[in-house]
C-alpha atoms as a PDB file:
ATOM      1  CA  UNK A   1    -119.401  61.996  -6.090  1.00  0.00           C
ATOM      2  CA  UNK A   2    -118.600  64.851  -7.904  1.00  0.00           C
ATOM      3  CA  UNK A   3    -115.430  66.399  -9.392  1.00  0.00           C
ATOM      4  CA  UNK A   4    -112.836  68.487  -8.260  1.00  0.00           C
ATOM      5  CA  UNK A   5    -110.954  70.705 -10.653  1.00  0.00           C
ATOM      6  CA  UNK A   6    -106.732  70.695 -11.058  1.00  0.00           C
ATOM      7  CA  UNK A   7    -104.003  68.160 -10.142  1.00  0.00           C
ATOM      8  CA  UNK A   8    -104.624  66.731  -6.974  1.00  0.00           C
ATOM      9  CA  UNK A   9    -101.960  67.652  -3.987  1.00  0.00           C
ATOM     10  CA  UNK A  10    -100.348  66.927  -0.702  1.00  0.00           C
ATOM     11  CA  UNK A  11     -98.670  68.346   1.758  1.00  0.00           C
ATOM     12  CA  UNK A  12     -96.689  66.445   5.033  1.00  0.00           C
ATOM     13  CA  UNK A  13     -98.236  67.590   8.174  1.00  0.00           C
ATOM     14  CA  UNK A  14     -95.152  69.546  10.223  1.00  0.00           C
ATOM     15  CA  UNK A  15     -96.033  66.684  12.930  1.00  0.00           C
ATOM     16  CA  UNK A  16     -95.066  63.970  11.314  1.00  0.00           C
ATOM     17  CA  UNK A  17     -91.589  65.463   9.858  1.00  0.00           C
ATOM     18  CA  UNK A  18     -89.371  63.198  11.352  1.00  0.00           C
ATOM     19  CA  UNK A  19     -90.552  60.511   9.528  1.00  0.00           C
ATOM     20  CA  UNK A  20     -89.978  61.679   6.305  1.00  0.00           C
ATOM     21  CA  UNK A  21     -86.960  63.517   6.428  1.00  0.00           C
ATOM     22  CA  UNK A  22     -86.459  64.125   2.851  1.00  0.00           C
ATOM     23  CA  UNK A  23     -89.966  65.941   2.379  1.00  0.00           C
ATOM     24  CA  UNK A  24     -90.772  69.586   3.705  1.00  0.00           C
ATOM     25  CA  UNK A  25     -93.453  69.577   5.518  1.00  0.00           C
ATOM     26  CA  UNK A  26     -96.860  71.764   5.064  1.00  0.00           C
ATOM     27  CA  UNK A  27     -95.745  72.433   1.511  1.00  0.00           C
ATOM     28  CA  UNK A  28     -98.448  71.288  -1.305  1.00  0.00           C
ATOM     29  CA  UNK A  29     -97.555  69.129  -4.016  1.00  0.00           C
ATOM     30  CA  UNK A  30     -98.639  67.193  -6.411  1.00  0.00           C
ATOM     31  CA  UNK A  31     -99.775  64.194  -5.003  1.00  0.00           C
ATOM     32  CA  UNK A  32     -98.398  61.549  -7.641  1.00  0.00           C
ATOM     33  CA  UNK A  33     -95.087  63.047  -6.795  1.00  0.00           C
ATOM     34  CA  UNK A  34     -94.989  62.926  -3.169  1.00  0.00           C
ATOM     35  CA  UNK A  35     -96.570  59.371  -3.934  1.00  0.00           C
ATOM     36  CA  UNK A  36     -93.157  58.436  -6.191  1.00  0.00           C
ATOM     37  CA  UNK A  37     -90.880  60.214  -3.307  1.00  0.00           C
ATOM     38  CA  UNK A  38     -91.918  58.382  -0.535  1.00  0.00           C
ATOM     39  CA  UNK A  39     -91.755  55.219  -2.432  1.00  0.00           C
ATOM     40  CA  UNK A  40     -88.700  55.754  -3.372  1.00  0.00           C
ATOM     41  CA  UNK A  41     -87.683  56.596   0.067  1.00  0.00           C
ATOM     42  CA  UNK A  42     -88.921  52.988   1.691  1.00  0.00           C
ATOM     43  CA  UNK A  43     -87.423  51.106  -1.384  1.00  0.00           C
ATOM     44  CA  UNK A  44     -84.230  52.646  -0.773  1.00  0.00           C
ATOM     45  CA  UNK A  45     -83.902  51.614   2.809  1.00  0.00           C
ATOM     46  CA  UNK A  46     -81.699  48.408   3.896  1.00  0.00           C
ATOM     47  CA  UNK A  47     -85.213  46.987   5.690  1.00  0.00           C
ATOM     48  CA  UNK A  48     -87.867  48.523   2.381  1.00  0.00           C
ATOM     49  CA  UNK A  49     -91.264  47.354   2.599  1.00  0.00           C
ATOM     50  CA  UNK A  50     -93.160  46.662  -0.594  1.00  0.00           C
ATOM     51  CA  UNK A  51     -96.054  48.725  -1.003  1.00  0.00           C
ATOM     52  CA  UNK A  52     -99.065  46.823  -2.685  1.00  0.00           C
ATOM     53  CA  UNK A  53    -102.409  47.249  -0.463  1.00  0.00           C
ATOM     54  CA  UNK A  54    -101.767  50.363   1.837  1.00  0.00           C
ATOM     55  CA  UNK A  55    -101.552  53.931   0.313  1.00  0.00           C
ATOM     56  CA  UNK A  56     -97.826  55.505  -0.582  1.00  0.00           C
ATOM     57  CA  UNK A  57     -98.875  58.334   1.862  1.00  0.00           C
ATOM     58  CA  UNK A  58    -100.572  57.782   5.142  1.00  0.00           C
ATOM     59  CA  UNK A  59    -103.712  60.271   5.386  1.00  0.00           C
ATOM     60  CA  UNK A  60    -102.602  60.600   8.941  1.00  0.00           C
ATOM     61  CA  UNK A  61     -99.544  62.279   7.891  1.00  0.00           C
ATOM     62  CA  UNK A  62    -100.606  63.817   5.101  1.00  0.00           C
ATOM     63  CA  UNK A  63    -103.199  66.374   4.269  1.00  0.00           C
ATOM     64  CA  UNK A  64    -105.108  67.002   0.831  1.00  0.00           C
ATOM     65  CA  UNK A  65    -106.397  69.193  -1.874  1.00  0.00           C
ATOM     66  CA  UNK A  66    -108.557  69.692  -5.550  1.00  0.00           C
ATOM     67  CA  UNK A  67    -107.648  66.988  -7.656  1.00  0.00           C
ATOM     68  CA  UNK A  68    -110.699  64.727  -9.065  1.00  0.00           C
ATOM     69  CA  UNK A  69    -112.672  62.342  -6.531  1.00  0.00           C
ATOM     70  CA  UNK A  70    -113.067  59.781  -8.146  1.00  0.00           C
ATOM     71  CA  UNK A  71    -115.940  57.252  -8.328  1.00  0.00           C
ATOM     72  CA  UNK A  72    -115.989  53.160  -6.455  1.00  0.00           C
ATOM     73  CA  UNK A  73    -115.573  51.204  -9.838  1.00  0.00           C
ATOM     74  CA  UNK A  74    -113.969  54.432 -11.750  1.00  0.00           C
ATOM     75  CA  UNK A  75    -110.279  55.001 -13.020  1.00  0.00           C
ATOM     76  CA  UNK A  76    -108.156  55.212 -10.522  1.00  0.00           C
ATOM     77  CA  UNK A  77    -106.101  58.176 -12.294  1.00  0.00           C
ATOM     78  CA  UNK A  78    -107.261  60.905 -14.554  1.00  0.00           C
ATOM     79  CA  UNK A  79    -104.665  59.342 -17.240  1.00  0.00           C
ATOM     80  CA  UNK A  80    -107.365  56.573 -17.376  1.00  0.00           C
ATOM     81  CA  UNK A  81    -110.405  58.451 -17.701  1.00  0.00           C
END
């Protein structure tokens, strides 16, 4: 696999909106952020899940951009490259 250059990013696709009320959707931004946001979000709620296997943001709902692919095996953030 081969890398991408910049941050990676995200942005909420408009259809899935009234799920995640507190993002705007079809806005890019930077992934680990949206990541922390929607965390946030489920922790915060009376019935919040813990998060452990699944991803923070559904690629369903959520489209995405440059950042670095990384490699099975490799670091999962640039931080630990």
């Amino acid at each position: 696999m081969r890398e991408q250059a910049g941050p990676r990013e995200a942005r909420l696709r408009p259809e899935f909106a009234a799920r995640y009320p507190y993002l705007t959707p079809g806005v890019w931004v930077s992934a680990a952020v949206l990541s922390d946001q929607v965390v946030a979000a489920l922790l915060g709620r009376p019935d919040g899940r813990f998060i452990s296997r699944e991803r923070a943001l559904d690629p369903e709902h959520f489209e995405f951009r440059a950042g670095v692919t990384r490699r099975p095996g490799g670091p999962r953030r640039q931080e630990e490259a």
